[in-house]
Structures are given as C-alpha cells and as structure tokens.
N, C-alpha and C. Protein backbone atom coordinates (compact mmCIF):
# COMPACT_ATOMS: atom_id res chain seq x y z
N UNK A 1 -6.43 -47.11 41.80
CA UNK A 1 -5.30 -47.04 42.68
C UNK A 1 -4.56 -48.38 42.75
N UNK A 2 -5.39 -49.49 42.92
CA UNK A 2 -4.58 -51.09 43.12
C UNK A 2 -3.69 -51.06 41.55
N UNK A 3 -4.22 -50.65 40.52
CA UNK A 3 -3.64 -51.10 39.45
C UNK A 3 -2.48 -50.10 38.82
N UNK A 4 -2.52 -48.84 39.28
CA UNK A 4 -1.13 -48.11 39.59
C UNK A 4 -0.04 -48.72 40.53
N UNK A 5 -0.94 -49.37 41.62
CA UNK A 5 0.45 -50.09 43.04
C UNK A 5 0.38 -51.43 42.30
N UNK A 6 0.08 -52.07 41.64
CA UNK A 6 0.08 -52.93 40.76
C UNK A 6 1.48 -52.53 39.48
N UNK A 7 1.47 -51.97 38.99
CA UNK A 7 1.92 -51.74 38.00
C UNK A 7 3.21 -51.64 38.79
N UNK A 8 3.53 -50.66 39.75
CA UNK A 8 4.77 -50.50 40.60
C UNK A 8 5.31 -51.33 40.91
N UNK A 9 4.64 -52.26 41.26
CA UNK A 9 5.43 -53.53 41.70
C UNK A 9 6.14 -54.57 40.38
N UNK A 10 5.24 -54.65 39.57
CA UNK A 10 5.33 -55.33 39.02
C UNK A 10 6.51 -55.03 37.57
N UNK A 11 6.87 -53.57 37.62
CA UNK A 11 8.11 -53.48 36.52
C UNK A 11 9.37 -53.20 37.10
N UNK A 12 9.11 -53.60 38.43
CA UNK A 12 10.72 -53.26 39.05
C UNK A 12 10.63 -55.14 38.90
N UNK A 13 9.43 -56.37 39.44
CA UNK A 13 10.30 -57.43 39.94
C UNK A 13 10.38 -58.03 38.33
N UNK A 14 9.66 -57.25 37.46
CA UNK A 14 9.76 -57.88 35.74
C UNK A 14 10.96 -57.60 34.57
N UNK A 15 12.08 -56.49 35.73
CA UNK A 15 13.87 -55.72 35.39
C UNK A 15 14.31 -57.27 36.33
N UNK A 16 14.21 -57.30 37.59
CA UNK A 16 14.95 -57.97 38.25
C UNK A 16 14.86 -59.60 37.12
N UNK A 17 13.49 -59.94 36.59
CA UNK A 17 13.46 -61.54 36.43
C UNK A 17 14.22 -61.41 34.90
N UNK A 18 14.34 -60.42 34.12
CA UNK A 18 15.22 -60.25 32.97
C UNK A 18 16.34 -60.07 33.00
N UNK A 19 17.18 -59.49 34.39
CA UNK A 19 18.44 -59.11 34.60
C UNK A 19 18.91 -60.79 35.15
N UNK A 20 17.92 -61.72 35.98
CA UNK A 20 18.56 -63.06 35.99
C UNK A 20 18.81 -63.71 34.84
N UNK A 21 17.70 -63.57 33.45
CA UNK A 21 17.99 -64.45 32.95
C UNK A 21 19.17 -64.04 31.64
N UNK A 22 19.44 -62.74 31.88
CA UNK A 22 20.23 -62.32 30.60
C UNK A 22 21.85 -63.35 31.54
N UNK A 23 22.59 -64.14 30.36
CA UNK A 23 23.60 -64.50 30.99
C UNK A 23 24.52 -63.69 30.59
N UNK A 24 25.72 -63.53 32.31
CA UNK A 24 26.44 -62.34 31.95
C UNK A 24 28.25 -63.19 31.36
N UNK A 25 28.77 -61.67 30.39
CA UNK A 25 29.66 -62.68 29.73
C UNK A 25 31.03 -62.51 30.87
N UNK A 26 31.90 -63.24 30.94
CA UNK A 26 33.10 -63.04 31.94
C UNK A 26 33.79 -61.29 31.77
N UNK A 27 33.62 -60.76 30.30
CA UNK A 27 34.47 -59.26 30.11
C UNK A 27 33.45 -58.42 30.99
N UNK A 28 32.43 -58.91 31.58
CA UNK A 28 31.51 -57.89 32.24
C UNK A 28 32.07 -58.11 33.79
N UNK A 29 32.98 -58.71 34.16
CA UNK A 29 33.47 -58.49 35.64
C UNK A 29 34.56 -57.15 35.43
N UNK A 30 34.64 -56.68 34.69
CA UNK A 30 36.20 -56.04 34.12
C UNK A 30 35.39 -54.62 35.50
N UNK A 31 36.83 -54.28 35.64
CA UNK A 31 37.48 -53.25 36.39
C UNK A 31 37.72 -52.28 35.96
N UNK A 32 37.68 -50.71 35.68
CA UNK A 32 37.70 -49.77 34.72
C UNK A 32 38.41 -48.44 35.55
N UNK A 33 39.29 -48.19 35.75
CA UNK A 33 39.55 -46.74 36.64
C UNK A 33 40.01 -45.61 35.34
N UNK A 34 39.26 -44.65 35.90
CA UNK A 34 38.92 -43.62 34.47
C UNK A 34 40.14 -42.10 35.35
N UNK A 35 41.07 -42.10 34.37
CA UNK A 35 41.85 -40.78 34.88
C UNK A 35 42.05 -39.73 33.62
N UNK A 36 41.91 -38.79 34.22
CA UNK A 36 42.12 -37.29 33.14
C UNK A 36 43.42 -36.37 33.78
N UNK A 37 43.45 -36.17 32.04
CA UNK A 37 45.02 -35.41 32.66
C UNK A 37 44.20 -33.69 32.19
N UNK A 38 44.78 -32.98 33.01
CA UNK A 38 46.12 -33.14 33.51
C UNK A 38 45.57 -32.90 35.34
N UNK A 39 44.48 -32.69 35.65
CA UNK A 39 44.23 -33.04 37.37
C UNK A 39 44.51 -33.97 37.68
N UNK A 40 44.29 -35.49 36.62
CA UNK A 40 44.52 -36.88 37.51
C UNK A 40 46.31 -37.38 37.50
N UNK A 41 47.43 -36.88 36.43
CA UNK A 41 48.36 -37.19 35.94
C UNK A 41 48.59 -38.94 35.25
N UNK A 42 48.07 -38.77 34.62
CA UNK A 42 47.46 -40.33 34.16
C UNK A 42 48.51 -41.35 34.13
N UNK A 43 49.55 -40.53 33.38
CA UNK A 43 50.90 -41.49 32.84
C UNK A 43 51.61 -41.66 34.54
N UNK A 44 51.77 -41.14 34.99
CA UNK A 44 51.97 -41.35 36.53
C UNK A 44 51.71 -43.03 37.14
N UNK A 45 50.00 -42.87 36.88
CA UNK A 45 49.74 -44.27 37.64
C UNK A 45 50.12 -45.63 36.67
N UNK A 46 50.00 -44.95 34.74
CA UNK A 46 50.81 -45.97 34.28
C UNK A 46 52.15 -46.04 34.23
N UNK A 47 52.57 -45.49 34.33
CA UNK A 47 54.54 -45.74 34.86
C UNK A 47 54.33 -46.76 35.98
N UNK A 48 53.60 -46.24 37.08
CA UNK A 48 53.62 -47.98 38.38
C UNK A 48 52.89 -48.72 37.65
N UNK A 49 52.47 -49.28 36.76
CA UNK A 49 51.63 -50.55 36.41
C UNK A 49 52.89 -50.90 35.80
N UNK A 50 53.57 -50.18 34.80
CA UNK A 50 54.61 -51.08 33.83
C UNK A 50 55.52 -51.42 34.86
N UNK A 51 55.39 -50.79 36.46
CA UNK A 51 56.75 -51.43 37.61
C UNK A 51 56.21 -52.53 37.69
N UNK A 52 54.76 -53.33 37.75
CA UNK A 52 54.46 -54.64 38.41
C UNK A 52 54.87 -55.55 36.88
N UNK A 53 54.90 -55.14 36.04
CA UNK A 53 54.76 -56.22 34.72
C UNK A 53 55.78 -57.25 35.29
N UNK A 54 55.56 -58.20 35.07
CA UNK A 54 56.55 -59.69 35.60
C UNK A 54 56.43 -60.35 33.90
N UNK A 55 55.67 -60.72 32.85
CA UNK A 55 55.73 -61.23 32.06
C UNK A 55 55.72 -61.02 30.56
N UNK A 56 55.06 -59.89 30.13
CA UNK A 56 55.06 -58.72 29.38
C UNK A 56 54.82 -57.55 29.21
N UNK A 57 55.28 -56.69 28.59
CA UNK A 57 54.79 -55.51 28.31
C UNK A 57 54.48 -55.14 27.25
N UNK A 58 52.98 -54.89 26.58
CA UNK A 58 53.30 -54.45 24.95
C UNK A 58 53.13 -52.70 24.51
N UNK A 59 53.80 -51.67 23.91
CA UNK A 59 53.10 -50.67 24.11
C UNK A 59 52.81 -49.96 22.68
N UNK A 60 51.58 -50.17 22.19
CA UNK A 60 51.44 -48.99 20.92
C UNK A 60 51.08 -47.38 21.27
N UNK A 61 51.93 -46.59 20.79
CA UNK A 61 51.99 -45.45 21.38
C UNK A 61 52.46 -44.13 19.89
N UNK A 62 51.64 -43.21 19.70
CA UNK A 62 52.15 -42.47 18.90
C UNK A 62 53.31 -41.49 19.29
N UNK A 63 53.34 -41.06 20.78
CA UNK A 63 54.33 -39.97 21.28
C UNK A 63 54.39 -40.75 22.58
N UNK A 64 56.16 -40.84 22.55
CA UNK A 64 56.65 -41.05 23.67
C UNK A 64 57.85 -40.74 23.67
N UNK A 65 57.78 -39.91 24.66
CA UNK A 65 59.01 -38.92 24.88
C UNK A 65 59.23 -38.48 26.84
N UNK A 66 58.53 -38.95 27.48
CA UNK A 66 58.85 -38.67 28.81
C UNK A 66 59.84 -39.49 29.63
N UNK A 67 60.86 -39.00 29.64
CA UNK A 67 61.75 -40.38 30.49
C UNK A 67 61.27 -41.61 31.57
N UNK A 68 60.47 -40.94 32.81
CA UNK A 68 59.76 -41.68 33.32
C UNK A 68 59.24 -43.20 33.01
N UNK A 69 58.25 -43.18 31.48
CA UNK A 69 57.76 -44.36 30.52
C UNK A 69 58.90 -44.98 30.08
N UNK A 70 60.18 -43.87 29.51
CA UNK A 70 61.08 -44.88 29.13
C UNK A 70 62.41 -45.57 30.07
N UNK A 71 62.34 -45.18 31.23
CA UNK A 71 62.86 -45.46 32.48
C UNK A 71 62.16 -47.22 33.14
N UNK A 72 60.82 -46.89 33.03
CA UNK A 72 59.98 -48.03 33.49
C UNK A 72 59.97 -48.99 32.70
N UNK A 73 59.72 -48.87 31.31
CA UNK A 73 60.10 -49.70 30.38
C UNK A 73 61.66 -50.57 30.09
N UNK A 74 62.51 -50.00 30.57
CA UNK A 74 63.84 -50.58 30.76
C UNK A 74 64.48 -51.12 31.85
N UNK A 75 63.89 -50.86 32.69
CA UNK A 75 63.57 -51.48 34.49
C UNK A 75 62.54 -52.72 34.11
N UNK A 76 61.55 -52.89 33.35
CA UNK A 76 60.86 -53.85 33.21
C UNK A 76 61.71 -55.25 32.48
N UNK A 77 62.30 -54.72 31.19
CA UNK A 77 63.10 -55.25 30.27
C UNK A 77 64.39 -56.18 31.56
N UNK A 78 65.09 -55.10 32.35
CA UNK A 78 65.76 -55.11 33.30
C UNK A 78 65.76 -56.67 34.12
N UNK A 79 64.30 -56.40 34.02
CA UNK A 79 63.84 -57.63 34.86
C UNK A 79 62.99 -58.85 34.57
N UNK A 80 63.58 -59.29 33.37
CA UNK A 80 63.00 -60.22 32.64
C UNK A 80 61.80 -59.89 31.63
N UNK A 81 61.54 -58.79 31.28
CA UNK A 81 59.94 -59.09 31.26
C UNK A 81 60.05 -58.59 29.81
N UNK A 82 59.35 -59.20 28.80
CA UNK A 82 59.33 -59.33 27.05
C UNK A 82 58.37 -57.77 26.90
N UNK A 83 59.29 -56.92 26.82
CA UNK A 83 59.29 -55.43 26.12
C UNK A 83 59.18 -55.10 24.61
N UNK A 84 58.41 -54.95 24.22
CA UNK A 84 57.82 -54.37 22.70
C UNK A 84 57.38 -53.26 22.82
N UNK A 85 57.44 -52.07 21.50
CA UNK A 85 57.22 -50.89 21.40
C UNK A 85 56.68 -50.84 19.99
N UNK A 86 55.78 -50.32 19.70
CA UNK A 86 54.96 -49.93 18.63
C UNK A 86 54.41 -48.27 18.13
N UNK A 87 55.19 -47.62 17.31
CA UNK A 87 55.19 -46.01 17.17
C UNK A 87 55.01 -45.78 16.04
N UNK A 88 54.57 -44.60 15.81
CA UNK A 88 54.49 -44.21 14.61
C UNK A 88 56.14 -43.41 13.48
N UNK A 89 56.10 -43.77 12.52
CA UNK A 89 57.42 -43.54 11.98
C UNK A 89 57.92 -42.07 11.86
N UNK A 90 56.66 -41.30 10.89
CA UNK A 90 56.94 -40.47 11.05
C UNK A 90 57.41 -39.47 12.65
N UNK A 91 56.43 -39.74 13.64
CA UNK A 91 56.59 -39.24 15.12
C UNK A 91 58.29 -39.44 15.04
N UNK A 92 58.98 -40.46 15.08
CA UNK A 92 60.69 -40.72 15.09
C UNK A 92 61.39 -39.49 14.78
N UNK A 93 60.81 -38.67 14.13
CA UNK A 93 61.59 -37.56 13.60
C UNK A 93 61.78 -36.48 14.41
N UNK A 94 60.95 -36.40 15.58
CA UNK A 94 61.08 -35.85 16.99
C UNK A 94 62.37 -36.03 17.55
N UNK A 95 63.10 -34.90 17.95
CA UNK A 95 64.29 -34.68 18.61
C UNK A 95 64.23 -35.74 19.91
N UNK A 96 63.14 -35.32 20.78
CA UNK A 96 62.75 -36.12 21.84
C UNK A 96 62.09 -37.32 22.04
N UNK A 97 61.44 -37.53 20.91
CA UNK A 97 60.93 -39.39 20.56
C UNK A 97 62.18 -40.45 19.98
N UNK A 98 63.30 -39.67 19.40
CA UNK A 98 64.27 -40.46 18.96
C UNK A 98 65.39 -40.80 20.10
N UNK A 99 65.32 -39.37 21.37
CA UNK A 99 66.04 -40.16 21.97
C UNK A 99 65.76 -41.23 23.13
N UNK A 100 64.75 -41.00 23.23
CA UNK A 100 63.30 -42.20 24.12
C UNK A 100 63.58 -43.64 23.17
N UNK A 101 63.92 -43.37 22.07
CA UNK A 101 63.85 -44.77 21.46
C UNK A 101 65.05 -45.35 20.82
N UNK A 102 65.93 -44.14 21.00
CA UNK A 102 67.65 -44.73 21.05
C UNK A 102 67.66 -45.64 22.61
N UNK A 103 67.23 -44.79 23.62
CA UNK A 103 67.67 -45.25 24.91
C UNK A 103 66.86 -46.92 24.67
N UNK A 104 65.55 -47.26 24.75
CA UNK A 104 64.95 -48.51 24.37
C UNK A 104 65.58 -49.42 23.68
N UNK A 105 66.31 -48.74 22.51
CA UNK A 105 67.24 -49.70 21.41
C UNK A 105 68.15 -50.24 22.72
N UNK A 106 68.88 -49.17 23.15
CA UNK A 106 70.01 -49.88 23.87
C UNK A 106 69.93 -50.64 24.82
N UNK A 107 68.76 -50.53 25.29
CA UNK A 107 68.61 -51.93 26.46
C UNK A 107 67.79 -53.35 25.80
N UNK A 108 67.67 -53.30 23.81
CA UNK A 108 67.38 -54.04 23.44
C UNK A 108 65.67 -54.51 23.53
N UNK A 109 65.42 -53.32 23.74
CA UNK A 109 63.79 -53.36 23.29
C UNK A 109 63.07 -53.52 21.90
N UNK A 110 62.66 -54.26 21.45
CA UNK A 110 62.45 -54.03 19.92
C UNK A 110 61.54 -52.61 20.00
N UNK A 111 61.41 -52.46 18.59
CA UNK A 111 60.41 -51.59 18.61
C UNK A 111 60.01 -51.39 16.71
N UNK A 112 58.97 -51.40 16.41
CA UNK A 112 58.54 -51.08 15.21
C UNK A 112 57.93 -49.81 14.62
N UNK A 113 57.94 -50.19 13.85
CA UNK A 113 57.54 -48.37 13.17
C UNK A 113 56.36 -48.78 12.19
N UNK A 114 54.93 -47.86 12.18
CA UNK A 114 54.64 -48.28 10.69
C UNK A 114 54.95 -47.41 9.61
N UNK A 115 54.22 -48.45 8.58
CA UNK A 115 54.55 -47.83 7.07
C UNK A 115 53.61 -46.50 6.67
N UNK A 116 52.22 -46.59 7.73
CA UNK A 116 51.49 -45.77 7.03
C UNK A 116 51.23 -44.38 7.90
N UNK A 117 52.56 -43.29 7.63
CA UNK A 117 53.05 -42.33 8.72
C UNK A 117 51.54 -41.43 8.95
N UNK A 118 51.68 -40.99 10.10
CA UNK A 118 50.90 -40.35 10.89
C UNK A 118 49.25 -40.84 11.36
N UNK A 119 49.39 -42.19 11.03
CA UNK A 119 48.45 -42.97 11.33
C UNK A 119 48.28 -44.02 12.68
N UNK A 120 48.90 -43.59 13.24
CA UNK A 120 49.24 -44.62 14.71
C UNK A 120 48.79 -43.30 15.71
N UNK A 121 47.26 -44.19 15.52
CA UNK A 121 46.23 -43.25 16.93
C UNK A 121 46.03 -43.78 17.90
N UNK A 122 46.18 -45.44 17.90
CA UNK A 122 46.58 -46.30 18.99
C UNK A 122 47.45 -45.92 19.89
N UNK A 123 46.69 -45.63 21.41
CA UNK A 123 47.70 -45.26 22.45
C UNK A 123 47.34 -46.48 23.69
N UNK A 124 48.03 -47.42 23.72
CA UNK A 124 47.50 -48.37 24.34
C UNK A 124 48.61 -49.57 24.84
N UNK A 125 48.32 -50.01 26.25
CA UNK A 125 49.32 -50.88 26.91
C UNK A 125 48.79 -52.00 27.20
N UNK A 126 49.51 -53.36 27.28
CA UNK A 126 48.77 -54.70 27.53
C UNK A 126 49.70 -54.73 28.84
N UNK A 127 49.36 -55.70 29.59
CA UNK A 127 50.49 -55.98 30.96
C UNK A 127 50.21 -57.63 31.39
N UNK A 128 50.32 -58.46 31.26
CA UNK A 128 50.58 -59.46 31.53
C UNK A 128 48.90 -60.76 31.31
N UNK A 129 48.54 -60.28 30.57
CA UNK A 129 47.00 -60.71 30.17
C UNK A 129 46.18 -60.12 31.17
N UNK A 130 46.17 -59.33 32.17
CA UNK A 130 45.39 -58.77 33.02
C UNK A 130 45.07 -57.55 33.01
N UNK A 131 46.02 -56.46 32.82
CA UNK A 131 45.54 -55.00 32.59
C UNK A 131 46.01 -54.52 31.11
N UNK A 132 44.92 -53.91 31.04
CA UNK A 132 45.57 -53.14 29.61
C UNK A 132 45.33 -51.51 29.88
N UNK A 133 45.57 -50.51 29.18
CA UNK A 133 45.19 -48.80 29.42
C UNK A 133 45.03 -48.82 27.91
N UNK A 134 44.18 -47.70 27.69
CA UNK A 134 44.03 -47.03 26.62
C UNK A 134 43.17 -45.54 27.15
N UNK A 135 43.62 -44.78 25.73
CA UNK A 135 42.96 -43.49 25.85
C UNK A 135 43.33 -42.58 24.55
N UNK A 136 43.42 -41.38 25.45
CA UNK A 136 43.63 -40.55 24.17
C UNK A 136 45.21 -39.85 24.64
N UNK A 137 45.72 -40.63 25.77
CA UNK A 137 46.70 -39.91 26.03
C UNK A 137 48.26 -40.43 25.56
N UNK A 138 49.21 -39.65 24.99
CA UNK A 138 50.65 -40.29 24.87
C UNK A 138 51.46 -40.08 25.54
N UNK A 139 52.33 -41.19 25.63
CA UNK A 139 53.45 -40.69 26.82
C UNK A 139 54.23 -40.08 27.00
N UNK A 140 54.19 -38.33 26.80
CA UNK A 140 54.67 -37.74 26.98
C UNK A 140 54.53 -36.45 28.29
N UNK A 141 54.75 -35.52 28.65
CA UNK A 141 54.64 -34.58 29.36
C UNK A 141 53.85 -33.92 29.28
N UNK A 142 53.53 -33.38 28.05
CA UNK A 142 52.05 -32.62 28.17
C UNK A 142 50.99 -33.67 28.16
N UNK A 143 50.97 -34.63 27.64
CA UNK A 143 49.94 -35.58 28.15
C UNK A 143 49.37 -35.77 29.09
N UNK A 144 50.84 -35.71 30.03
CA UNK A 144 50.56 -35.90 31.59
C UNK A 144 49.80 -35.01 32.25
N UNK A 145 50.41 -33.77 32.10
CA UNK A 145 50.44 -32.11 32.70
C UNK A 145 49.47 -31.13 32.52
N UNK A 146 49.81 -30.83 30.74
CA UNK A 146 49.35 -30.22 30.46
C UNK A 146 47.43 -30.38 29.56
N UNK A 147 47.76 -31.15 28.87
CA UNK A 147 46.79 -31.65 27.50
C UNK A 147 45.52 -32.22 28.46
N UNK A 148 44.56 -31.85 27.61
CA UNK A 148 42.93 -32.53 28.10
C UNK A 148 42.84 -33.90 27.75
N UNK A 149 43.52 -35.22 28.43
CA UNK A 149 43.59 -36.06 28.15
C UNK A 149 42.55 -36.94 28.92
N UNK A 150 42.73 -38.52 28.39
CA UNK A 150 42.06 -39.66 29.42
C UNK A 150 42.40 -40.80 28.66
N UNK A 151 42.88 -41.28 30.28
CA UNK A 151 43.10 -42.73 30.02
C UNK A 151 42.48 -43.81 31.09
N UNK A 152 42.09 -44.95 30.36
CA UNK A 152 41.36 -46.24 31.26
C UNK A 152 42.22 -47.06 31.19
N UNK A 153 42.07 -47.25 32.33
CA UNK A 153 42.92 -49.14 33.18
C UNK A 153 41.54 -49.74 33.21
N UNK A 154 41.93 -50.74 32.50
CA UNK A 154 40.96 -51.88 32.50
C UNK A 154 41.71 -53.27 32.67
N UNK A 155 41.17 -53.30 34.08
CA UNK A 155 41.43 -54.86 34.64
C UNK A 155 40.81 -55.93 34.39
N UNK A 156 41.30 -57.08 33.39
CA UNK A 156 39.85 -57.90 32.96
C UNK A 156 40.96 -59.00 32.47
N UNK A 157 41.09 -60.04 32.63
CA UNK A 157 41.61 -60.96 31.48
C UNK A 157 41.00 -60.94 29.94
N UNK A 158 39.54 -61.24 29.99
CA UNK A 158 39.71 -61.37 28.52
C UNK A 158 39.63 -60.38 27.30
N UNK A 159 39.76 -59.09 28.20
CA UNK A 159 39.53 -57.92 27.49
C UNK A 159 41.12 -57.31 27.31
N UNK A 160 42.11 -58.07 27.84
CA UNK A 160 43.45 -57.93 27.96
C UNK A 160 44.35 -58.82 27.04
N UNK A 161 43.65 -59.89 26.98
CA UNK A 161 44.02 -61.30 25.86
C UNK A 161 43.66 -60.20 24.71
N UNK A 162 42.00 -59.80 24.51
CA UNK A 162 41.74 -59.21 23.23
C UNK A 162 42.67 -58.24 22.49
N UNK A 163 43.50 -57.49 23.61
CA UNK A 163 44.40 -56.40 23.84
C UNK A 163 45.47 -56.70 23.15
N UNK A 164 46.58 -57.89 23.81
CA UNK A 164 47.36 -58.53 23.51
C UNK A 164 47.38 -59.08 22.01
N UNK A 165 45.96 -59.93 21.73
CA UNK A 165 46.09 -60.49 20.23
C UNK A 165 46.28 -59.68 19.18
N UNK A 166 45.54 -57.94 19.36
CA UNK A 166 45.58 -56.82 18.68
C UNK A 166 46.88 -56.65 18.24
N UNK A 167 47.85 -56.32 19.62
CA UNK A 167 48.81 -56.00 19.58
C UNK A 167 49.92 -56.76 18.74
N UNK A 168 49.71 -58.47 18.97
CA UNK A 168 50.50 -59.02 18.30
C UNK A 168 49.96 -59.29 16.74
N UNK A 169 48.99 -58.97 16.54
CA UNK A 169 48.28 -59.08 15.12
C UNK A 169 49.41 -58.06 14.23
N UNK A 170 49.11 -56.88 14.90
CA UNK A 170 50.16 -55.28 14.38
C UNK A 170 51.68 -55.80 14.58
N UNK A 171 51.81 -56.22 15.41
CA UNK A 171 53.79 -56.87 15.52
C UNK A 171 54.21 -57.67 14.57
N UNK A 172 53.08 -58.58 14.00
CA UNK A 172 53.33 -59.50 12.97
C UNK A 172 52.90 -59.38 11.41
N UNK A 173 52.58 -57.72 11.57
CA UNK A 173 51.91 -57.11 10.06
C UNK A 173 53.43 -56.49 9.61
N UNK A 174 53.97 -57.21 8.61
CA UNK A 174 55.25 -56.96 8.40
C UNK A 174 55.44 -56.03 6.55
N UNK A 175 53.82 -55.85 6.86
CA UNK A 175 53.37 -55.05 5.44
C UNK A 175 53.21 -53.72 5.82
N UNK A 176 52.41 -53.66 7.59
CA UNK A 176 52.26 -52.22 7.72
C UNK A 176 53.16 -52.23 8.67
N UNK A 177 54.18 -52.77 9.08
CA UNK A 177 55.04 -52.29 10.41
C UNK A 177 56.35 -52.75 10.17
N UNK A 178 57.68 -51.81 9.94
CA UNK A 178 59.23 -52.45 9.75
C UNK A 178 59.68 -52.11 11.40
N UNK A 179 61.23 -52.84 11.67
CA UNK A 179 61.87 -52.35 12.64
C UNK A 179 62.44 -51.31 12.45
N UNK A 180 62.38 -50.37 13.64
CA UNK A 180 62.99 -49.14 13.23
C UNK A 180 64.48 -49.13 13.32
N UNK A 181 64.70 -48.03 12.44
CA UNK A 181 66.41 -48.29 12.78
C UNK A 181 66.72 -46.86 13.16
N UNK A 182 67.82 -47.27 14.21
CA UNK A 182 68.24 -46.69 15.52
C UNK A 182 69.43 -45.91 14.28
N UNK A 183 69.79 -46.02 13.24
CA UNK A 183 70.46 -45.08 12.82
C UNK A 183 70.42 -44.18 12.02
C-alpha cells in the first residue's frame, strides 16, 4: 500500500519538476481563438481586426469576393496603413473576385498574382506584427455562411513576425508572383 501512495505522489511532483525545467519559448504565450463557419461567421470577426490595423495589413487569400473584406481593406489603406494582397491568378477570372480587386486597384492597393495557377491554398492575414488568422477559410460569403470552414486568430508577436516574413518572402518572389493587371 505505502509504495502505491508512494508512487502517487511521486509522478505527479516528478511532471511538475520536468515542466520547471523544460524552458518555455516566448511563441508559447500565443493566444489562439478558434472560429468555424458557418455557426461562428469567422470573416465577421476578421473584417474588425483589419478595422484596428494602424500599420499593416498583409493578405494571402485564394477567394475574395465579399465586399465587407474589401470595404475594410480600403478603410484600412484609407487610413494610412500599408495594404498588400496576394491571390491566386487563375481565381481573377471570377466575375466577383475581379471586381473585389478592381475596387482594391482603385484605392491603390497592390496586389499580386501567382504564376503557378490554382495553387494559392494560403488563406492567411498578418496585422501589425501581433495578430495573424489563418485557416481553411476565404473571404468570401460562403466561407462565412455557408461552407464548413475554420479560422484561427493567433495573437503572438513572434508567430506574427514568422507570418509577416512568409508573406514578404512570397511579395518578393518575382519568379512565382507578377502584379496583376487591373485590365
């Protein structure tokens, strides 16, 4: 019996003396809020995140077509804040993705296209080195509404830097990504 109440004791305080000494890295403070569409309306709570952006916005996105995203995105632009768009080329050929990204042209958003069509599975937002989202969802309406989607907000600096460098790694791949043209 002592060496069963023995044993009890002794692998809970032998988790606790391994959980002190493992050192933890700073991306392990990160913040994670997990939403599914279409009960949670995901693109919803990211439309208000791109309202707080004050310094950038970056967005790789295969479908975007909901005014809302491209409303917030030009209200951001609006207000100082360095707007980039990253899509897939072929997707452009969408009645409703071209005019989401005429309207962007005109408030002088860049935006790129890649070379290697239907390959932009990246659905993902950076916001000012602090939040980024990713998932499986695009910004469109059935994303929101309809489609079995999910997307994570992850609040973290350095998991947002990691985000960011991604992003500008792909902005500056001028092998797999041209500017699109608005005509």
């Amino acid at each position: 019996m002592s060496a069963v109440l023995a044993h009890s004791i002794i692998r809970p305080l032998a988790l606790v003396a391994l959980l002190l000494t493992v050192p933890v890295e700073p991306g392990w403070a990160a913040t994670v809020e997990v939403y599914y569409a279409p009960e949670d309306a995901p693109l919803d709570r990211l439309v208000t995140i791109y309202g707080h952006a004050k310094r950038y916005l970056y967005v790789a996105v295969y479908g975007l077509t909901t005014p809302r995203a491209v409303e917030a995105m030009v209200a951001a632009k609006k207000r100082g804040v360095d707007v980039r768009l990253i899509t897939d080329r072929q997707r452009t050929e969408d009645v409703k993705q071209r005019a989401a990204l005429h309207t962007l042209h005109l408030a002088d958003i860049p935006i790129l296209v890649n070379e290697h069509d239907g390959l932009m599975h990246l659905k993902q937002a950076v916001i000012d080195d602090e939040v980024n989202a990713s998932g499986s969802m695009n910004h469109t309406t059935s994303g929101n509404r309809y489609n079995d989607e999910r997307l994570d907000i992850i609040t973290d600096h350095a998991i947002s830097v990691k985000a960011r460098e991604k992003f500008l790694a792909m902005w500056n791949d001028h092998t797999r990504y041209r500017a699109w043209d608005a005509h």
